[in-house]
C-alpha atoms as a PDB file:
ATOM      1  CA  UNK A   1     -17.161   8.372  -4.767  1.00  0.00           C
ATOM      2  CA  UNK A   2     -13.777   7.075  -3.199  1.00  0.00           C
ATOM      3  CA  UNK A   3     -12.300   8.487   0.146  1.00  0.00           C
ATOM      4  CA  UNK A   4      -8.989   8.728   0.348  1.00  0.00           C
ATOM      5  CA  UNK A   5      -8.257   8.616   4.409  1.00  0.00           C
ATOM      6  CA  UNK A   6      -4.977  10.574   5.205  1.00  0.00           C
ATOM      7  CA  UNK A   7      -4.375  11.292   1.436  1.00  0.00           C
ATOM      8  CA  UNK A   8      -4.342  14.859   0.045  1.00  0.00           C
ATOM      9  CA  UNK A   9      -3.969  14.660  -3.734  1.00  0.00           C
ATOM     10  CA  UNK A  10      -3.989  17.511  -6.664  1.00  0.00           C
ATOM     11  CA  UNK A  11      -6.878  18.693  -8.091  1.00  0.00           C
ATOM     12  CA  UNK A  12      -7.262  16.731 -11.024  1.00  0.00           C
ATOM     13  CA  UNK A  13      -4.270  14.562 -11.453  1.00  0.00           C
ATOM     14  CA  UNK A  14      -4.485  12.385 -13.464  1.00  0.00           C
ATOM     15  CA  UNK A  15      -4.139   8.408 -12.161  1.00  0.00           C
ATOM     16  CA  UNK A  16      -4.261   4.808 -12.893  1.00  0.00           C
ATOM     17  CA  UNK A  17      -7.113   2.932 -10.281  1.00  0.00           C
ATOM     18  CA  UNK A  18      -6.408  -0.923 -10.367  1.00  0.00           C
ATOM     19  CA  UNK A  19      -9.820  -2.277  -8.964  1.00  0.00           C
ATOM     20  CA  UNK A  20     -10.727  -6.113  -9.520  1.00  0.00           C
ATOM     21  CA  UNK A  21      -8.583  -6.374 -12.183  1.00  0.00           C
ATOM     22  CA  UNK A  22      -9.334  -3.539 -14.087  1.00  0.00           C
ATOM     23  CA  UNK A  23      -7.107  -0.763 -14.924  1.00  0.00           C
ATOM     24  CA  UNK A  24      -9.075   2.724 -14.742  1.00  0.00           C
ATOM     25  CA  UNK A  25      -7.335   5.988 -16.318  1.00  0.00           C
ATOM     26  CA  UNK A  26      -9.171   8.305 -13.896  1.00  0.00           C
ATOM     27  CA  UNK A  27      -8.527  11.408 -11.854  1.00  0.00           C
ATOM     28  CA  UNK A  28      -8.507  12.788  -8.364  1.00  0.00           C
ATOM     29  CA  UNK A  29     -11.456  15.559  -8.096  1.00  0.00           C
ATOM     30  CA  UNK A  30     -11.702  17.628  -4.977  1.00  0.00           C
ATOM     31  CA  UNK A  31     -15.046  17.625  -3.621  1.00  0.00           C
ATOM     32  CA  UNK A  32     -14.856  19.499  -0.474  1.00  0.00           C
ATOM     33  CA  UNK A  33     -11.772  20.674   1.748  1.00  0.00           C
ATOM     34  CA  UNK A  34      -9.763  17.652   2.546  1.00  0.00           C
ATOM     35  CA  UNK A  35     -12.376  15.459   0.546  1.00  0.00           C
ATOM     36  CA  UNK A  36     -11.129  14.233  -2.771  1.00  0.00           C
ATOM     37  CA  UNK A  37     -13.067  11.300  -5.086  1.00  0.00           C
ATOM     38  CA  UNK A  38     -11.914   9.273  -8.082  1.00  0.00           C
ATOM     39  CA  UNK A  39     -13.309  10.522 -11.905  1.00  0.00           C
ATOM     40  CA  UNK A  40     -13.042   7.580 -14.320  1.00  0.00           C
ATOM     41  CA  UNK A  41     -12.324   8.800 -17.600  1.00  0.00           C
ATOM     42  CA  UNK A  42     -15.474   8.830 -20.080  1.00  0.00           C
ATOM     43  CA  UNK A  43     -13.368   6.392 -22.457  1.00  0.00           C
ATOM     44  CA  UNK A  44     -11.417   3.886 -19.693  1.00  0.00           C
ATOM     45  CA  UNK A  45     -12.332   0.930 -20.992  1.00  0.00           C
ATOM     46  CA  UNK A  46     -10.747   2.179 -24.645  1.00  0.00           C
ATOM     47  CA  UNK A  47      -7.596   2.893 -22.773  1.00  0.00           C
ATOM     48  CA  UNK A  48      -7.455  -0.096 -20.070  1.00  0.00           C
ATOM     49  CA  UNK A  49      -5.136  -2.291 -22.439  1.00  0.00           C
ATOM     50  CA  UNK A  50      -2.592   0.951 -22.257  1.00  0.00           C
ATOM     51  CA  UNK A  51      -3.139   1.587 -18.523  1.00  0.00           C
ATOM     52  CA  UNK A  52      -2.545  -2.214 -18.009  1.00  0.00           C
ATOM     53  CA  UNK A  53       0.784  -1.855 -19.556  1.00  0.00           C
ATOM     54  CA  UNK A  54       1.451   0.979 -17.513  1.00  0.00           C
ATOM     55  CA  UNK A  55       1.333  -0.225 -14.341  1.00  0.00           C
ATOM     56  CA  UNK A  56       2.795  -3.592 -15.155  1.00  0.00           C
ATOM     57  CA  UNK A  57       5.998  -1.834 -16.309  1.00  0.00           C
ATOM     58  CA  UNK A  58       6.295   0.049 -13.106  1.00  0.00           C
ATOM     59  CA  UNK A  59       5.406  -3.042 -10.426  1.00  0.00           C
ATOM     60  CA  UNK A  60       5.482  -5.869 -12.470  1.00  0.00           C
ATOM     61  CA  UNK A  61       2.589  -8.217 -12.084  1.00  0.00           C
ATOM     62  CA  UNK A  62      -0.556  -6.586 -11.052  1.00  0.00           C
ATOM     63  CA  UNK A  63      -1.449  -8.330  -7.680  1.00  0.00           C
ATOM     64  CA  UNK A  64      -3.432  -5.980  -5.841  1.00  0.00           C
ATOM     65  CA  UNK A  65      -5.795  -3.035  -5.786  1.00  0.00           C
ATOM     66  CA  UNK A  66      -4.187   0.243  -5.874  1.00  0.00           C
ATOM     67  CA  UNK A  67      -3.481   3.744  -7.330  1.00  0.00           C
ATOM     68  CA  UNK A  68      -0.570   4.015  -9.745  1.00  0.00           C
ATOM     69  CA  UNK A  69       0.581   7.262 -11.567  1.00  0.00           C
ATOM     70  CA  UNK A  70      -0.714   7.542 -14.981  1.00  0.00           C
ATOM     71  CA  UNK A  71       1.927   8.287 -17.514  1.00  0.00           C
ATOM     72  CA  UNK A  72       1.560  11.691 -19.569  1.00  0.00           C
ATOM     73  CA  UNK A  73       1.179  10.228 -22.869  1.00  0.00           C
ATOM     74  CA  UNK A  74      -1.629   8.188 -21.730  1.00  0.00           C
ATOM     75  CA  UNK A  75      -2.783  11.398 -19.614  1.00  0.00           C
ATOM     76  CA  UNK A  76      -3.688  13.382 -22.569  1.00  0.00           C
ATOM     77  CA  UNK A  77      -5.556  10.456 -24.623  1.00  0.00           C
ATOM     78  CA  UNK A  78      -8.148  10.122 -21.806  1.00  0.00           C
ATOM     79  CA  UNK A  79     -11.539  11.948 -22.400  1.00  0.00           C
ATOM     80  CA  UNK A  80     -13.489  13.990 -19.033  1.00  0.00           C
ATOM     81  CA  UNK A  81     -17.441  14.257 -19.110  1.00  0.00           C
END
């Protein structure tokens, strides 16, 4: 579960989590008021190559850890447990 201080997200949008290297379609999930955590999609690692290009075409070189919006097309491939 991820904490996102100071951040209030929608209820299952759908996002692109840059962690070590790795690019994670996942969503935000709202756990409690004002708590939200991060929902990896079942099949991420099928879609990483696609969520790499993502975010490289909107920042360029991936050089840190982040949260990137996930394009629609690439929205509606990902699978939720």
């Amino acid at each position: 579960m991820t904490i996102i201080p100071g951040v209030i997200p929608e209820d299952n949008l759908p996002v692109i989590v840059v962690d070590k290297g790795r690019c994670i379609v996942a969503r935000y999930r709202q756990l409690l008021p004002y708590e939200y955590g991060i929902e990896r999609a079942a099949n991420w690692r099928a879609l990483q190559a696609d969520a790499r290009a993502a975010v490289e075409a909107q920042v360029g070189a991936i050089t840190e850890d982040g949260h990137f919006p996930c394009p629609p097309e690439l929205a509606v491939r990902a699978v939720w447990a």
